[in-house]
PDB file of N, CA and C in Angstrom:
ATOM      1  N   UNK A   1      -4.910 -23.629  11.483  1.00  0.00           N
ATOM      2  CA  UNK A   1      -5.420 -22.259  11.556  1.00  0.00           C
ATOM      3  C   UNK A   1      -4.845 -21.421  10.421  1.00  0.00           C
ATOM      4  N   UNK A   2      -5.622 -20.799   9.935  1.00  0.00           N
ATOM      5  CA  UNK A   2      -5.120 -19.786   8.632  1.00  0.00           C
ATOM      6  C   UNK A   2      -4.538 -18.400   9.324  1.00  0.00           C
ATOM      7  N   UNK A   3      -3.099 -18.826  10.055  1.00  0.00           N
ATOM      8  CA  UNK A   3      -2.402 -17.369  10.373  1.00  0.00           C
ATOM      9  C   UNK A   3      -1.344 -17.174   9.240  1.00  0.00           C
ATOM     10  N   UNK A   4      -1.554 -17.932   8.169  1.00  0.00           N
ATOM     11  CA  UNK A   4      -0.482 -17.685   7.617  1.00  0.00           C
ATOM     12  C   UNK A   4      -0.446 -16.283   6.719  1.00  0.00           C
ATOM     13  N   UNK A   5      -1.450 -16.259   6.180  1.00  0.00           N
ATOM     14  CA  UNK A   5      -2.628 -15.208   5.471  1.00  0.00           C
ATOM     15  C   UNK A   5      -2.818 -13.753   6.232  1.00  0.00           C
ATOM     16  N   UNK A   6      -3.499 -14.162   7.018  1.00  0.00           N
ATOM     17  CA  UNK A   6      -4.934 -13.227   7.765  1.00  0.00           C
ATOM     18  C   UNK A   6      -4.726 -14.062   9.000  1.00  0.00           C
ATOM     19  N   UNK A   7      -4.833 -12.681  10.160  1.00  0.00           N
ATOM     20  CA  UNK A   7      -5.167 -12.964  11.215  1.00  0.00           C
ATOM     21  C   UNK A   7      -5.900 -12.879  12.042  1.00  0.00           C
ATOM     22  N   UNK A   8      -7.130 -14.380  11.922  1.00  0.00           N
ATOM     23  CA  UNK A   8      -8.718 -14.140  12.417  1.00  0.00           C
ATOM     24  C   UNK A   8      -8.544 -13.416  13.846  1.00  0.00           C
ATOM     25  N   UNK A   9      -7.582 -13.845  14.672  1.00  0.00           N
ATOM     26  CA  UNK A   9      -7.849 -13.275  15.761  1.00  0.00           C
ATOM     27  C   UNK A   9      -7.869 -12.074  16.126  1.00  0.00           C
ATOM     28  N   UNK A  10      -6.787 -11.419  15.257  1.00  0.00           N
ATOM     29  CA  UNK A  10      -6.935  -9.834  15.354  1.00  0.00           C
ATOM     30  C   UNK A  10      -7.941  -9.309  14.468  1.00  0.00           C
ATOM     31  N   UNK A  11      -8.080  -9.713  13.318  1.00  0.00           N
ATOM     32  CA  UNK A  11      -9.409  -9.441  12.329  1.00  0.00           C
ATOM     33  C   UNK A  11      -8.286  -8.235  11.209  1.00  0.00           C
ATOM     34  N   UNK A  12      -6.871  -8.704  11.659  1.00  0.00           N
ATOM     35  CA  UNK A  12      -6.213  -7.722  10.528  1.00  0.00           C
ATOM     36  C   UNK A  12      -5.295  -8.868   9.363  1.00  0.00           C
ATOM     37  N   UNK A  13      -5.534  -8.445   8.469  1.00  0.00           N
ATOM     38  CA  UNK A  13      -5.039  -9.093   7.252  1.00  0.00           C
ATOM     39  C   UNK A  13      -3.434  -8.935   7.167  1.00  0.00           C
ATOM     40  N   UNK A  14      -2.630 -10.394   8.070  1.00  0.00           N
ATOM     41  CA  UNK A  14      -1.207  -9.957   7.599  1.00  0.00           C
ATOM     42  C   UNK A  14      -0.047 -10.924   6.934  1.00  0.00           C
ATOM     43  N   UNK A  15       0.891 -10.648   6.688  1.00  0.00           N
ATOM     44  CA  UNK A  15       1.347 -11.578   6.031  1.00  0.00           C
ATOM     45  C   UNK A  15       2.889 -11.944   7.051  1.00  0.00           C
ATOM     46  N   UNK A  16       2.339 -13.577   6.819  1.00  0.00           N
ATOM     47  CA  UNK A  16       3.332 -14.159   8.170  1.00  0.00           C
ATOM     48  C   UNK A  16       4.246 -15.433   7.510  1.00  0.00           C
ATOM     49  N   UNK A  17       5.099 -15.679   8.129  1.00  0.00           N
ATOM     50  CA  UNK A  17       5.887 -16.480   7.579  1.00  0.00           C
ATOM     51  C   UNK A  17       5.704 -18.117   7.519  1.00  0.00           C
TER      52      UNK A  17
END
């Protein structure tokens, strides 16, 4: 899953570790 980026599930663009 691309949470690393962007977070589809919330639909907010964040930056994760």
């Amino acid at each position: 899953m691309e949470t690393s980026t962007r977070n589809i599930v919330g639909g907010n663009p964040r930056i994760s570790p």
